[in-house]
Protein backbone atom coordinates (compact mmCIF):
# COMPACT_ATOMS: atom_id res chain seq x y z
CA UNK A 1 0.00 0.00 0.00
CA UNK A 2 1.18 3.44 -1.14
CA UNK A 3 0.24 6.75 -2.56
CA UNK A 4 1.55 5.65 -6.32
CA UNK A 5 4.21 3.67 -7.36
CA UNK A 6 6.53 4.65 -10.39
CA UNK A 7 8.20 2.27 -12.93
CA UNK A 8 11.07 4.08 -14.70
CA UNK A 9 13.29 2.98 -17.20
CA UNK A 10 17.30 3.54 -17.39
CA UNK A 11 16.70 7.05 -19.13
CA UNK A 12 14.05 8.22 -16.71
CA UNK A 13 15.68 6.96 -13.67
CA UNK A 14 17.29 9.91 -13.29
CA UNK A 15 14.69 12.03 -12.86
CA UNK A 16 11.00 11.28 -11.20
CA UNK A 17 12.44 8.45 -9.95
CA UNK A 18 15.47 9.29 -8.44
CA UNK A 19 13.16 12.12 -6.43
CA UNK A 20 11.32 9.34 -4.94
CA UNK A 21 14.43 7.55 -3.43
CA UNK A 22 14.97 5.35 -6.24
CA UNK A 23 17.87 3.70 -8.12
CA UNK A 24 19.29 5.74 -10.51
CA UNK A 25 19.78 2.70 -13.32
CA UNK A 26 22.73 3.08 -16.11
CA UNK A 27 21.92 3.50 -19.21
CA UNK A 28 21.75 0.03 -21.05
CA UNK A 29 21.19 -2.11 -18.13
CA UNK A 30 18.38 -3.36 -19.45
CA UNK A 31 16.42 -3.16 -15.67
CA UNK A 32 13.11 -1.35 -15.05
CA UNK A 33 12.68 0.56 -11.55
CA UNK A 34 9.89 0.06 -9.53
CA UNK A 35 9.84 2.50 -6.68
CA UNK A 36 7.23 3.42 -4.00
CA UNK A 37 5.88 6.89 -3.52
CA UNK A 38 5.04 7.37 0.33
CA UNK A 39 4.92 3.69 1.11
CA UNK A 40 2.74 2.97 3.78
CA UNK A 41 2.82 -1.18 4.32
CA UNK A 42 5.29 -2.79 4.08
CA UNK A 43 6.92 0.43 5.93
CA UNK A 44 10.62 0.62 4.26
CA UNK A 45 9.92 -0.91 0.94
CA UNK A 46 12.13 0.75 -1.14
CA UNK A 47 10.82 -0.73 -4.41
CA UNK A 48 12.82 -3.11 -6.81
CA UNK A 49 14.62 -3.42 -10.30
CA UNK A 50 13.62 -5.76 -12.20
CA UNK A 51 14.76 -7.16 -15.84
CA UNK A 52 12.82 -4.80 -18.75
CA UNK A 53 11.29 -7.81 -20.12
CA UNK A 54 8.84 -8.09 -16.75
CA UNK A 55 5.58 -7.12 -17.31
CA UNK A 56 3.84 -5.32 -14.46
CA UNK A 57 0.55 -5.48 -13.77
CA UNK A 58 -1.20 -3.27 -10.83
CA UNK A 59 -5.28 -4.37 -10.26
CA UNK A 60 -7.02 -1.78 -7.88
CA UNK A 61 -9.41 -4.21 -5.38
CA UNK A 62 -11.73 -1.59 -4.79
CA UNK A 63 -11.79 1.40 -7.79
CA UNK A 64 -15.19 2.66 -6.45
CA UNK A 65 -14.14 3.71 -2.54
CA UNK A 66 -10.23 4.53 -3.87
CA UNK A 67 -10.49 6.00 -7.24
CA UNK A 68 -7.02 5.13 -9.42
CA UNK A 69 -5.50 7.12 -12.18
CA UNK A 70 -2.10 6.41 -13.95
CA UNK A 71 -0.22 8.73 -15.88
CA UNK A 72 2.72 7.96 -18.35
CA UNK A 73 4.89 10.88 -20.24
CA UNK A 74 2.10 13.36 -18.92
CA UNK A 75 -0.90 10.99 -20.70
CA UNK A 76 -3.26 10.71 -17.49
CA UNK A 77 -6.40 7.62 -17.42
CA UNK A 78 -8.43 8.19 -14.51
CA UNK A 79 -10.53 5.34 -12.58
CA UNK A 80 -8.69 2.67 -14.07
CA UNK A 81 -9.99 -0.72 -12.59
CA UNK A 82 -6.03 -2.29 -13.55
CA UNK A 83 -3.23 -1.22 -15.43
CA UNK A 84 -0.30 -3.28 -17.06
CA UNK A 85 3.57 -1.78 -17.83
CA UNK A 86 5.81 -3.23 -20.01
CA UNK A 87 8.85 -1.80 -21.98
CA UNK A 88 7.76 -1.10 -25.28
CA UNK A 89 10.62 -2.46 -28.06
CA UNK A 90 8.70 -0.91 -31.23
CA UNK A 91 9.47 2.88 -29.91
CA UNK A 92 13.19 4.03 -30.29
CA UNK A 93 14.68 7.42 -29.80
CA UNK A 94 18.54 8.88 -30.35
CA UNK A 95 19.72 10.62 -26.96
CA UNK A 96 21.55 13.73 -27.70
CA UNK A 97 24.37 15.01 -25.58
CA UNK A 98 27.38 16.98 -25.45
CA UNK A 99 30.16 14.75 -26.23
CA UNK A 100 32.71 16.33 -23.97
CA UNK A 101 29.94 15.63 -21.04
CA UNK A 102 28.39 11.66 -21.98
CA UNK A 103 24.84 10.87 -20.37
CA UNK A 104 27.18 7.81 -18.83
CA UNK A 105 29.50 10.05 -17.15
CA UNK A 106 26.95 12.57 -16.14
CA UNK A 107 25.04 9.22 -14.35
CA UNK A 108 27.68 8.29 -12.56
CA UNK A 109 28.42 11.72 -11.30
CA UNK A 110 24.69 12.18 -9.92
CA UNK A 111 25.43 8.76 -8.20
CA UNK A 112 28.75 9.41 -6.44
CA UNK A 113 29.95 12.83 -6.48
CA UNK A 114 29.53 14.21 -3.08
């Protein structure tokens, strides 16, 4: 039980995600983060990563008494009765960067520069 959970991928780990308390995932690991928002049972769940070929799939037990929406990229479905996540293959973008500054390097900086 928790006020949302959010399942980011390597590139949006970073962000969202990383705001939440969770992983921040390098780029081409292949993992999907699952990470609660304000868990409230178990207490200290801190979420889990998980291969990008799982498929996730949330059911809400009771949609009329606690009302469910989920959002993805700003695209929000309200009273959703069960939702399923998976890593779409078909979609591909190019990341652009500066290359004296790599997304890689700028990761890793975020993780362990103090």
């Amino acid at each position: 039980m928790c006020d949302g959970v959010l399942v980011a991928t390597p590139a949006g780990s970073t962000a969202y995600n990383l705001s939440a308390h969770g992983p921040i995932l390098p780029i081409g690991s292949n993992m999907l983060a699952m990470t609660p928002i304000s868990p409230f049972r178990p207490r200290r769940w801190r979420g889990a990563v998980l291969p990008a070929t799982t498929s996730i799939k949330f059911e809400v037990l009771d949609p009329y008494k606690r009302p469910v929406s989920a959002t993805a990229d700003s695209s929000e479905v309200r009273d959703v009765i069960e939702v399923l996540i998976r890593e779409s293959t078909e979609h591909t973008m190019t990341l652009l960067f500066d290359p004296e500054h790599n997304l890689e390097e700028r990761i890793l900086n975020e993780q362990f520069t103090v």
